[in-house]
Protein backbone atom coordinates (compact mmCIF):
# COMPACT_ATOMS: atom_id res chain seq x y z
CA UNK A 1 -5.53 22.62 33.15
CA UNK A 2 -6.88 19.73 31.24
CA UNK A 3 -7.37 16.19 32.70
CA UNK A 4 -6.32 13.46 30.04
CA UNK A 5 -8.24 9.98 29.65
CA UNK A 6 -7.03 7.63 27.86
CA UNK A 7 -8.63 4.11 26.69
CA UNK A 8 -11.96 5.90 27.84
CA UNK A 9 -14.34 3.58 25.72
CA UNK A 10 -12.24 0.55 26.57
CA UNK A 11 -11.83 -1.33 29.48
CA UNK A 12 -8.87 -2.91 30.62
CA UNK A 13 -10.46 -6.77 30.38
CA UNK A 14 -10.96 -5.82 27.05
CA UNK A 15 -7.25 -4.64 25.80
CA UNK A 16 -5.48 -7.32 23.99
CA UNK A 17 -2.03 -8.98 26.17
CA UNK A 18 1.15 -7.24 25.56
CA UNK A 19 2.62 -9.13 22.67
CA UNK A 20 5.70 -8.32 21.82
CA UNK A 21 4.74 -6.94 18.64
CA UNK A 22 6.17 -2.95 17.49
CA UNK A 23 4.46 -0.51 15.94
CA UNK A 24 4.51 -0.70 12.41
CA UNK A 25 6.19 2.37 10.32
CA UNK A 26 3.54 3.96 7.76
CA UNK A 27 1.06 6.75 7.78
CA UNK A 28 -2.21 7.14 10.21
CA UNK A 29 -4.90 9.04 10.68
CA UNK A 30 -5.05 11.38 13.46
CA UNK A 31 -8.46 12.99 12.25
CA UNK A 32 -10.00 14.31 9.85
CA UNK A 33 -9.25 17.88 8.34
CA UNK A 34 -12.39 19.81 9.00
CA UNK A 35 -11.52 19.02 12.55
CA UNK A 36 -9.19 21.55 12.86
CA UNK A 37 -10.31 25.48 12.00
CA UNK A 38 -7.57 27.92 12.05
CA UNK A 39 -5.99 28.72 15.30
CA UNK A 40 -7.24 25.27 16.73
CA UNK A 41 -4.54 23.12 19.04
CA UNK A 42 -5.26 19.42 20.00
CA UNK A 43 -3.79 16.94 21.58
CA UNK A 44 -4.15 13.28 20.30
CA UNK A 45 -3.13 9.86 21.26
CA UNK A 46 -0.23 8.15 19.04
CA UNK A 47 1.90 5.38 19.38
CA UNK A 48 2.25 4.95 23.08
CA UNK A 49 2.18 8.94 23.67
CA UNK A 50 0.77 12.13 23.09
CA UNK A 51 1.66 14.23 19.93
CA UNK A 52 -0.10 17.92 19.80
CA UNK A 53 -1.66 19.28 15.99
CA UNK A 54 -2.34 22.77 15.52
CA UNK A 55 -3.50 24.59 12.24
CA UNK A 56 -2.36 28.21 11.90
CA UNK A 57 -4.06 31.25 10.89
CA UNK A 58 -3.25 30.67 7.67
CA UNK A 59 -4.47 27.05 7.49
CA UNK A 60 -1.19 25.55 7.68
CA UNK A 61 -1.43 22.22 9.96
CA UNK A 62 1.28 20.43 11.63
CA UNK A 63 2.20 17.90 13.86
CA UNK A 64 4.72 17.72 16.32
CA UNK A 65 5.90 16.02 20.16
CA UNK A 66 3.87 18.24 22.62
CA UNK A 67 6.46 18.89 25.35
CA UNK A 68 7.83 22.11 25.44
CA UNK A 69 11.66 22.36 24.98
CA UNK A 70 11.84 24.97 27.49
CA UNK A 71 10.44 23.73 31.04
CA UNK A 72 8.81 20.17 29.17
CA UNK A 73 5.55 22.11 29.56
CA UNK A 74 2.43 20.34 27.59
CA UNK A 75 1.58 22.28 24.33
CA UNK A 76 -1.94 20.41 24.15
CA UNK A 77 -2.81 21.58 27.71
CA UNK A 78 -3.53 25.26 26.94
CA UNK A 79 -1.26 26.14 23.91
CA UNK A 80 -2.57 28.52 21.90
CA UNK A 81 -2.00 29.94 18.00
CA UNK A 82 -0.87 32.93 17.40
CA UNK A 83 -0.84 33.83 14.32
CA UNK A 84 1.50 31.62 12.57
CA UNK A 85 3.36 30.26 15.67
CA UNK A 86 1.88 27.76 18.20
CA UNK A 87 2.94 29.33 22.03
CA UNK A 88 3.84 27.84 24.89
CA UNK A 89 1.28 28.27 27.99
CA UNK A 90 3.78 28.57 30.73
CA UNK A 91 6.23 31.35 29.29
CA UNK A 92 4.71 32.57 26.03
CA UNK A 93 7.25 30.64 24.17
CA UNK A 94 6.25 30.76 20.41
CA UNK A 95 7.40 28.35 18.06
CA UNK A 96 7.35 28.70 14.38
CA UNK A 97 6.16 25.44 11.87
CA UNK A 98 9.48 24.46 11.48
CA UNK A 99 10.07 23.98 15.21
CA UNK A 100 12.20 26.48 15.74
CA UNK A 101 12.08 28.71 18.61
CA UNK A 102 10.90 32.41 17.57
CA UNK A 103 9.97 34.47 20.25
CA UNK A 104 10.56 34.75 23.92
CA UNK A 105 9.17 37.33 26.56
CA UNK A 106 12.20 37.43 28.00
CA UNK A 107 14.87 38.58 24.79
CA UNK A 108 16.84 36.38 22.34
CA UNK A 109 14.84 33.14 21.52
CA UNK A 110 17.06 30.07 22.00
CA UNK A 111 18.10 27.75 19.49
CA UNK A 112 15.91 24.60 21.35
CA UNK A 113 12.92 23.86 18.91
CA UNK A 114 10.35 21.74 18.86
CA UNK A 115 9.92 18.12 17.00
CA UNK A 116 8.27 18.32 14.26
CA UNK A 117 6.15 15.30 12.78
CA UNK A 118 6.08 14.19 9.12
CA UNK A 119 2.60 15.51 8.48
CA UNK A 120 0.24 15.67 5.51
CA UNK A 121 -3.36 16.29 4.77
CA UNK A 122 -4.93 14.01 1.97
CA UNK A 123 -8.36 12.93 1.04
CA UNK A 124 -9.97 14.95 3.67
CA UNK A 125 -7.95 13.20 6.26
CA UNK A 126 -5.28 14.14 8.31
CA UNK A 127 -2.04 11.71 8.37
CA UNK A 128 1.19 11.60 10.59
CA UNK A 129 3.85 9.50 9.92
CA UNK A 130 5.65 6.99 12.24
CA UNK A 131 8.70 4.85 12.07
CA UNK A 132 10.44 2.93 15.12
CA UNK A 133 13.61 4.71 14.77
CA UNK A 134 12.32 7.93 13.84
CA UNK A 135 13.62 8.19 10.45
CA UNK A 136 11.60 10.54 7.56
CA UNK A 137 8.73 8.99 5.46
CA UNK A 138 10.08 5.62 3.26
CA UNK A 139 7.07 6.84 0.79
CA UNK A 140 4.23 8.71 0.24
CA UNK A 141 0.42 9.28 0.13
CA UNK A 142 -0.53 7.53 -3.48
CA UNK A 143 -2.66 9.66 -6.19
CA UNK A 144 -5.51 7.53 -6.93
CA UNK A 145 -6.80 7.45 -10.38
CA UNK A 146 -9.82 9.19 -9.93
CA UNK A 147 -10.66 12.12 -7.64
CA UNK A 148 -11.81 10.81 -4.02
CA UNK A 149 -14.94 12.16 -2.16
CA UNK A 150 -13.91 13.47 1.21
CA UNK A 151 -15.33 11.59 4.09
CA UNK A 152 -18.96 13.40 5.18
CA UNK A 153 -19.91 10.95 8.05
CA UNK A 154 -17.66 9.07 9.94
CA UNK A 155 -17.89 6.74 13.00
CA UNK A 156 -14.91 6.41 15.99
CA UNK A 157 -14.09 4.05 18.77
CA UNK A 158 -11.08 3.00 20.50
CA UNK A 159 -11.06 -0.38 21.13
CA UNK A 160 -8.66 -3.76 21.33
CA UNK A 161 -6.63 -4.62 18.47
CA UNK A 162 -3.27 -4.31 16.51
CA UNK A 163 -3.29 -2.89 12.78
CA UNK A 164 -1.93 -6.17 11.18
CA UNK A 165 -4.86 -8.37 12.26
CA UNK A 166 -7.69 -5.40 11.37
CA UNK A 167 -5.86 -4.18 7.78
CA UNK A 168 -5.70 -8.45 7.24
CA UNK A 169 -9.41 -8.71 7.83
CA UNK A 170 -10.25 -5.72 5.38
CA UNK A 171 -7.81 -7.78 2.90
CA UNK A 172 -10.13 -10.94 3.37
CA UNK A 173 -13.09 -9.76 1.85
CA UNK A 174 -14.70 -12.90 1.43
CA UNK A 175 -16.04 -12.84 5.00
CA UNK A 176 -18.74 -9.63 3.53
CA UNK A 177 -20.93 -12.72 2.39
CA UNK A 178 -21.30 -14.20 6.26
CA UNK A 179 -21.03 -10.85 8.24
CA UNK A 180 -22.44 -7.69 6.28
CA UNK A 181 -25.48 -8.80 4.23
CA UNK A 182 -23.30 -9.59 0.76
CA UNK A 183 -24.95 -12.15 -1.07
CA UNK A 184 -22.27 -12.86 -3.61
CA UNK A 185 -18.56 -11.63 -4.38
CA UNK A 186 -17.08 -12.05 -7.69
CA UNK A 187 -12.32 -11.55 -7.47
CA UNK A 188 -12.17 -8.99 -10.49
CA UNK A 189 -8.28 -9.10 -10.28
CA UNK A 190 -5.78 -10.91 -7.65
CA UNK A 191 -3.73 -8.80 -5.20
CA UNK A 192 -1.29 -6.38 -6.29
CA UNK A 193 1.40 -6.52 -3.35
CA UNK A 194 4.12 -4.21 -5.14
CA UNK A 195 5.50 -1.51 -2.49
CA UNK A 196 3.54 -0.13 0.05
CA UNK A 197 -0.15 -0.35 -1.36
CA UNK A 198 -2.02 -3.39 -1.26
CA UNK A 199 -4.95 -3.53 -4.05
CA UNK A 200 -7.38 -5.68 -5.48
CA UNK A 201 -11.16 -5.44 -7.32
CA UNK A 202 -13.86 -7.28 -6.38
CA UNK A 203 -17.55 -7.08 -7.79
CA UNK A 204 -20.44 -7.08 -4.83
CA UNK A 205 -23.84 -8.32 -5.24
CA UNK A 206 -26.16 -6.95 -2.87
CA UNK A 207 -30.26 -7.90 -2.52
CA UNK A 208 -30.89 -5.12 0.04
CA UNK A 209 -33.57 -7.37 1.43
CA UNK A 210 -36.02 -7.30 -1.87
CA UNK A 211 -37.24 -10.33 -3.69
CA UNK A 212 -35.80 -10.47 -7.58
CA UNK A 213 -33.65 -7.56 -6.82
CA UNK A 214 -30.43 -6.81 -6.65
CA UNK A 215 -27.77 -4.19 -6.83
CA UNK A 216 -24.00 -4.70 -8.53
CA UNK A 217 -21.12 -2.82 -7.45
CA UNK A 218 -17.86 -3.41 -8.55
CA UNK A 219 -15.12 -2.14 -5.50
CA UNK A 220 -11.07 -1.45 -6.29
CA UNK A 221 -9.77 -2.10 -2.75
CA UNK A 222 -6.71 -0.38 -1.59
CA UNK A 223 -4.40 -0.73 1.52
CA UNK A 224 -1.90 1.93 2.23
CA UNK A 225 0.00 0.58 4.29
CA UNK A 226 -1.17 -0.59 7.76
CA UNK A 227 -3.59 2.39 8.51
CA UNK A 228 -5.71 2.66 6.21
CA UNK A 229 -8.03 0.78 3.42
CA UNK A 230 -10.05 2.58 1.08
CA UNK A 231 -13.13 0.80 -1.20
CA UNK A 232 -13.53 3.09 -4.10
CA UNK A 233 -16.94 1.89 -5.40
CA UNK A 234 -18.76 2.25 -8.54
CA UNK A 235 -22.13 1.09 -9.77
CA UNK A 236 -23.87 0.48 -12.95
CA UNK A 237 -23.89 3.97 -15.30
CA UNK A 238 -21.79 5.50 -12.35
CA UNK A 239 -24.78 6.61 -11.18
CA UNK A 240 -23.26 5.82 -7.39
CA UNK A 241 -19.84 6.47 -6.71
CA UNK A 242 -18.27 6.43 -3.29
CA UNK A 243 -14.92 6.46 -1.08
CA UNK A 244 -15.21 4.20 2.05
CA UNK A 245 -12.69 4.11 4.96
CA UNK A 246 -11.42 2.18 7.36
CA UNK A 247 -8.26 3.59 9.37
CA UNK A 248 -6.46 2.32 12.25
CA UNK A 249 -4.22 3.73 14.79
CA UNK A 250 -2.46 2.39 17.52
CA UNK A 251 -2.99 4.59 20.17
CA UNK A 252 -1.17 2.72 23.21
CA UNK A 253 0.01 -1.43 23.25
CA UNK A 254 -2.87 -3.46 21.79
CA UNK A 255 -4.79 -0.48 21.39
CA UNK A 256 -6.23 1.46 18.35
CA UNK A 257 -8.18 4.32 17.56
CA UNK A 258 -10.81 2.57 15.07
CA UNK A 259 -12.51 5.05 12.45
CA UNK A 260 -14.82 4.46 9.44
CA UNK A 261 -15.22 6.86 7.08
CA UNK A 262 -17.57 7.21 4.34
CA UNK A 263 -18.18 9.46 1.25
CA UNK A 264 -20.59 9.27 -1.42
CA UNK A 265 -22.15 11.13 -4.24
CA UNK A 266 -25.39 9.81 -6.50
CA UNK A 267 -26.30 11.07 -9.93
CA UNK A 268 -30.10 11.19 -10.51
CA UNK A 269 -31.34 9.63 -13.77
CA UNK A 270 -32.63 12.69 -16.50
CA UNK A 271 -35.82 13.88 -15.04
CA UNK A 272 -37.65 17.02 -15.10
CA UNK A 273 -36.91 18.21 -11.76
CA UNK A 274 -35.71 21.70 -10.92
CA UNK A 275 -31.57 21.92 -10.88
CA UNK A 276 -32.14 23.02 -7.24
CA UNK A 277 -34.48 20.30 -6.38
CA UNK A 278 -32.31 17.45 -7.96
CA UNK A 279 -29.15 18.35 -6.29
CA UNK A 280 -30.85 18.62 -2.74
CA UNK A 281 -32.19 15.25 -3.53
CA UNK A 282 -28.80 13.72 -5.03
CA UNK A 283 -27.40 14.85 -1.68
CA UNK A 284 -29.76 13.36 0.55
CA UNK A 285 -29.06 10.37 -1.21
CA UNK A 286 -25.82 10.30 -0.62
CA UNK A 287 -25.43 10.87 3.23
CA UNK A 288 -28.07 8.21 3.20
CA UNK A 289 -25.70 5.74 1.63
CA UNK A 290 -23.31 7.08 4.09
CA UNK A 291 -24.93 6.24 6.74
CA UNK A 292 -26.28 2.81 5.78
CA UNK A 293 -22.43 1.90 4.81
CA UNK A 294 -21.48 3.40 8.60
CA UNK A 295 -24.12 0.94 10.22
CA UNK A 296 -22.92 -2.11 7.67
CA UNK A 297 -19.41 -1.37 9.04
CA UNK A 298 -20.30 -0.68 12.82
CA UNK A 299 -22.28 -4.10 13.11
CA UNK A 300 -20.22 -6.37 11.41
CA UNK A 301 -17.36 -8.74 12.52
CA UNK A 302 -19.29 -9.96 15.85
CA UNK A 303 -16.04 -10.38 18.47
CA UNK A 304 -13.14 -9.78 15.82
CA UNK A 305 -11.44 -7.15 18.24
CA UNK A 306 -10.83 -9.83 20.78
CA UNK A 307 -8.98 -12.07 17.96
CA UNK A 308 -5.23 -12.42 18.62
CA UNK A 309 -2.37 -13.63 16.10
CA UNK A 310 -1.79 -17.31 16.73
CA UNK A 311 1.54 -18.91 15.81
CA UNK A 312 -0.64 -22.07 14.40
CA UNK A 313 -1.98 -20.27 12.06
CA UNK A 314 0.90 -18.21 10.73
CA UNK A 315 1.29 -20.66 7.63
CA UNK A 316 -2.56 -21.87 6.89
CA UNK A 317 -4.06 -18.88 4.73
CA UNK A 318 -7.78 -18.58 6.23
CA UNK A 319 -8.82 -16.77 3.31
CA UNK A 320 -7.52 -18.09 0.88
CA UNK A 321 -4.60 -16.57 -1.62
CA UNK A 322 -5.29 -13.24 -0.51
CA UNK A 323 -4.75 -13.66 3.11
CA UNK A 324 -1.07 -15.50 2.17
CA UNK A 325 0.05 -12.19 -0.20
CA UNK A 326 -1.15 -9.95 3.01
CA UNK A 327 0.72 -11.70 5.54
CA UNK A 328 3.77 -11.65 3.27
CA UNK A 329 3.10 -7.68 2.01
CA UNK A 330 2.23 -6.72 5.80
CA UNK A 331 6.11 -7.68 6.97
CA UNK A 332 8.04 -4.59 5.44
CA UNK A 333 6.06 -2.18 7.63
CA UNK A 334 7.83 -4.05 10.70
CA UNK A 335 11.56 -2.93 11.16
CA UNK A 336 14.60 -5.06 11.45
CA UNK A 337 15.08 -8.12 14.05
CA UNK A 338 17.50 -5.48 16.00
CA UNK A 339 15.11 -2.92 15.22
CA UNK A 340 12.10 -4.96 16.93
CA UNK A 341 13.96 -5.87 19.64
CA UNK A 342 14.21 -2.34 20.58
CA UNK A 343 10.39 -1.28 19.53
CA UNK A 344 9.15 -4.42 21.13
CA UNK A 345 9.99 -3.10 24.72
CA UNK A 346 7.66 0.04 24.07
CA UNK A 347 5.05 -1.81 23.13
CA UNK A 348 5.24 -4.05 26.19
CA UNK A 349 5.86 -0.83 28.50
CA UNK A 350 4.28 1.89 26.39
CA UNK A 351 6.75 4.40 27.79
CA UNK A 352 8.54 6.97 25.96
CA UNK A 353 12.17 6.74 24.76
CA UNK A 354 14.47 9.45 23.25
CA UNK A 355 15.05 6.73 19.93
CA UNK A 356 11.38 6.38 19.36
CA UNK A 357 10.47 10.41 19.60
CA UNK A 358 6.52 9.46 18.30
CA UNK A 359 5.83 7.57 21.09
C-alpha cells in the first residue's frame, strides 16, 4: 500500500484562512502528457480530493473519481492497466474508459461503473474539468492561431493561494517592470474579456543586463479561464518564438498546485554551419531560454502567495483598467449565490460530498 501526503511542500502557517470562497468551474492542469506512458495509473490531488488518471495501452488517457464502486477500494493505490481497462486491486475488477464495469473474477460484471472526468489533453498538457455541481464542460480548450510549442521544462510547487488572486496577478502585467527585470512595457491592445478567455498584447523591452542593448518582444497574453495563462511570444524576424505557462490548481482550501511551464524554439540567422550542427545549437538555445524564463518566473513576486482578497479593495483597480475587466471577467467561473452557498462549505471543510463528485 501507498502512504499519501498531502500539502508536503507547505506548511500549515503558510496555507491561506478558510475563506468562504468555492472552487471555480473551468479546466486545470493535472500534469503534463509525457507524464503518463501507456499502462501508467496515478493518483493526483484535485479540488479537495483525490481523482486517479491512467493512460491505456493504446494511449488513451482518462480521468475519473478513484474509489472503486465495488468495496470503495482506492484505484491510485495499486490499480493497474490492463490492456484497455484500468483494474481494481482488491478483486480484479476491470473497468472500461467509459466507466463501465467489464469484467469480474467472479461471473457477470455489474452494472456499477466508475465516474468518469471530463478529460482532455492539449498543448502538451493534461486538463480535467471541474464544476461545483458536477455538470459537463460550459466550453472548451481554444485553438490558438498559431501552433504552440509543448512545454520542455517546467517547474512545480504547491503552495498558498486561490486561482482568482494568482490568474489576476498574471492579468496585471505591469508589475514585470518592478519584479522580473522588465525595463519597459508598451499595452499593444486592451483586454478582450468576451467568454471564457481573457487576452491582451503587450510589447516587452528587456536590457538583459548589457549597456546600449536591448531585446523587444512583443507577448499576446491569454487566460483560459482560471487555470491557466499562456504568453505566446515573438521577437524581431521570429527568430525566437515561445509558449510560456503558468497553471494553477486548487488542490485542497487555499491551496494550489503552482506550475510554470515553458517552451521555446530559436531560428539561427543563415550561416554556414552544418544542418546537424545548427539544429543541435538552435536547441540548446532554446532550453536555455527555457530555463532562464523558469528562474524569471520562480524568483519573482517576493511574498505574493501570502496575499489575501481584501473587501477594501474590491472596487479600487490596483492595476489599472486591466485589473477592473479581470475582476469583472473572473466572476462567471464562480456559480450561483445558491450554488456558492453549497460549494462554500467544501471549501471551508474540504470534505467530499455526493453533489460535488470532483472533490
Amino acid at each position: 500500500m501507498r502512504t499519501f501526503r498531502h500539502g508536503h511542500s507547505a506548511r500549515p502557517a503558510d496555507r491561506l484562512p478558510a475563506l468562504p470562497l468555492p472552487y471555480p468551474s473551468g479546466w486545470f492542469c493535472v500534469g503534463f502528457s509525457p507524464e503518463w506512458k501507456p499502462g501508467d495509473v496515478r493518483a493526483v490531488r484535485f479540488m479537495g480530493g483525490d481523482i486517479v488518471v491512467f493512460r491505456t495501452r493504446r494511449g488513451l488517457l482518462r480521468a475519473t473519481l478513484p474509489y472503486c464502486p465495488h468495496l470503495g477500494a482506492h484505484l491510485g493505490a495499486g490499480g493497474t492497466v490492463d490492456g484497455e481497462y484500468l483494474v481494481c486491486p482488491f478483486h480484479k475488477f476491470a473497468f472500461a474508459v467509459d466507466g463501465s464495469c467489464a469484467r469480474t473474477p467472479y461471473g457477470v460484471p455489474p452494472k456499477a461503473s466508475l465516474t468518469v472526468l471530463p478529460s482532455r489533453e492539449a498543448y502538451g498538457i493534461v486538463w480535467v474539468w471541474h464544476s461545483p455541481g458536477g455538470s459537463p464542460p460550459s466550453w472548451e480548450l481554444p485553438l490558438l492561431p498559431r501552433p504552440v510549442i509543448s512545454p520542455s521544462a517546467s517547474h512545480v510547487v504547491d503552495r498558498p493561494g486561490r486561482p482568482q488572486e494568482l490568474m489576476r496577478d498574471v492579468a496585471g502585467h505591469r508589475h514585470f517592470t518592478a519584479l522580473h527585470g522588465v525595463d519597459a512595457i508598451d499595452v499593444l491592445s486592451e483586454p478582450v474579456t468576451g467568454g471564457p478567455v481573457y487576452s491582451t498584447a503587450f510589447r516587452l523591452s528587456l536590457g538583459l543586463g548589457l549597456p546600449c542593448f536591448s531585446v523587444f518582444q512583443d507577448v499576446t497574453l491569454r487566460i483560459l479561464g482560471l487555470g491557466a495563462a499562456l504568453f505566446l511570444t515573438e521577437s524581431a524576424h521570429r527568430r525566437l518564438d515561445g509558449a510560456h505557462w503558468v497553471l494553477v490548481t486548487p488542490v485542497d482550501p487555499g491551496h494550489v498546485r503552482y506550475r510554470v511551464a515553458s517552451g521555446a524554439a530559436m531560428l539561427l540567422p543563415p550561416t554556414r554551419l552544418p544542418a546537424p550542427l545548427r539544429r543541435g545549437v538552435e536547441r540548446a538555445l532554446g532550453r536555455g531560454v527555457n530555463h532562464w524564463t523558469l528562474h524569471g518566473a520562480r524568483t519573482g513576486r517576493p511574498g505574493s502567495h501570502r496575499a489575501v482578497p481584501l473587501p477594501s479593495r474590491r472596487d479600487e483597480p490596483a492595476d489599472g483598467r486591466s485589473d477592473d475587466a479581470y475582476r469583472q471577467w473572473s466572476r462567471q467561473f464562480y456559480p450561483t449565490e445558491r450554488a456558492a452557498g453549497t460549494a462554500s462549505s467544501l471549501s471551508d471543510t474540504g470534505s467530499p460530498t455526493p453533489s460535488d463528485p470532483a472533490s
